[in-house]
Protein backbone atom coordinates (compact mmCIF):
# COMPACT_ATOMS: atom_id res chain seq x y z
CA UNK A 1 -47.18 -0.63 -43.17
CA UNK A 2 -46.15 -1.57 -46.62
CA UNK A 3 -46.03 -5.29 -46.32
CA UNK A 4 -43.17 -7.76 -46.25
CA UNK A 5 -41.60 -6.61 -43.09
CA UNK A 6 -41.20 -3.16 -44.40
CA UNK A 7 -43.11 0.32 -43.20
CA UNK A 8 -42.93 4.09 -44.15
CA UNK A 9 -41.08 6.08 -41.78
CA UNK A 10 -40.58 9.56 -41.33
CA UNK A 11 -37.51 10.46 -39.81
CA UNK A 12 -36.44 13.44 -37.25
CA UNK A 13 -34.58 15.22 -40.04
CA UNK A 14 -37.92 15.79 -41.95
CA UNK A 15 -36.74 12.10 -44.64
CA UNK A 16 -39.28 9.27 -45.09
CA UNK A 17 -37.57 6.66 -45.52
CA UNK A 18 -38.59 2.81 -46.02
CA UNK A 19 -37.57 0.95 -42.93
CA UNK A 20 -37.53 -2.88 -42.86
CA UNK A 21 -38.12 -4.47 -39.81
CA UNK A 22 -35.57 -6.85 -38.75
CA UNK A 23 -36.40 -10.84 -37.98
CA UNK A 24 -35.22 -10.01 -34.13
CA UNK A 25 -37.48 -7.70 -33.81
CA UNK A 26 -40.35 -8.80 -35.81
CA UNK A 27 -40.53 -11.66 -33.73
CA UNK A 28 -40.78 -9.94 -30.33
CA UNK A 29 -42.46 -6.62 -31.47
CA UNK A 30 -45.82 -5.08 -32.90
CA UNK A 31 -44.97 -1.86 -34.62
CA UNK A 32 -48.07 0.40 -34.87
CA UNK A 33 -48.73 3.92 -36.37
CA UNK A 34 -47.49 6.53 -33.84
CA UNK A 35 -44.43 4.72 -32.40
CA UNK A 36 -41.40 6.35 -31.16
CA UNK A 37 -38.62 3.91 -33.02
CA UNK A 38 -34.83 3.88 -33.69
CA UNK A 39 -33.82 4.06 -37.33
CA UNK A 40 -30.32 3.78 -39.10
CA UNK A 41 -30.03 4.96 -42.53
CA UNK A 42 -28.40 2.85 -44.86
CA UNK A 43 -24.89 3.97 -45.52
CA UNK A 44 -25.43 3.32 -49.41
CA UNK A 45 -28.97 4.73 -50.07
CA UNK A 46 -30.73 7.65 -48.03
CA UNK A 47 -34.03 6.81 -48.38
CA UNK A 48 -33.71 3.26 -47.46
CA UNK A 49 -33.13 2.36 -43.03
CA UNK A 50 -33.68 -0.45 -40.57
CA UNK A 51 -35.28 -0.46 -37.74
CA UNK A 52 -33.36 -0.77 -34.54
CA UNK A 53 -35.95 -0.62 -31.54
CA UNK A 54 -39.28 0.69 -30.48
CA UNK A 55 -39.97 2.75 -27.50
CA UNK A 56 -43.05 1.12 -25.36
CA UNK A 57 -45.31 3.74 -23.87
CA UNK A 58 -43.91 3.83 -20.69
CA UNK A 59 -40.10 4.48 -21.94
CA UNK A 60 -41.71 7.55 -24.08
CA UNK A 61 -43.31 9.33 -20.93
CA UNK A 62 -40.23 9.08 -19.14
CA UNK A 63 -38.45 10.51 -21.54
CA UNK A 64 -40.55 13.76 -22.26
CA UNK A 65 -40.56 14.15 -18.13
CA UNK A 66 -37.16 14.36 -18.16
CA UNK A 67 -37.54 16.71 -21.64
CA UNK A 68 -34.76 14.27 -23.42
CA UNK A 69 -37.96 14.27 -26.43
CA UNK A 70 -38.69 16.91 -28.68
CA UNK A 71 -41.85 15.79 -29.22
């Protein structure tokens, strides 16, 4: 966490990228070290992305059972 609705991410393609966290979901969700989470770039700078969901822990298992995870 960086403060100000904004965290360090590191992305599948090996980028770590600053990710702000969107009102919608900053509202509804805690985002903790060690989630699984949805990122789009920005179109305009790499290194910058916003953060589209977060997996819960029960959505993650399901998805490495059915090996749709590389993780």
């Amino acid at each position: 966490m960086l403060g100000a609705n904004h965290i360090r991410v590191r992305c599948e393609d090996g980028v770590t990228r600053t990710g702000r966290i969107k009102g919608k979901i900053k509202k509804r969700l805690w985002i903790r070290e060690g989630d699984l989470l949805i990122v789009v770039p920005w179109s305009f700078q790499d290194e910058k992305c916003d953060i589209v969901y977060r997996y819960v822990r029960a959505q993650v298992d399901w998805l490495k059972r059915r090996n749709l995870l590389n993780r």
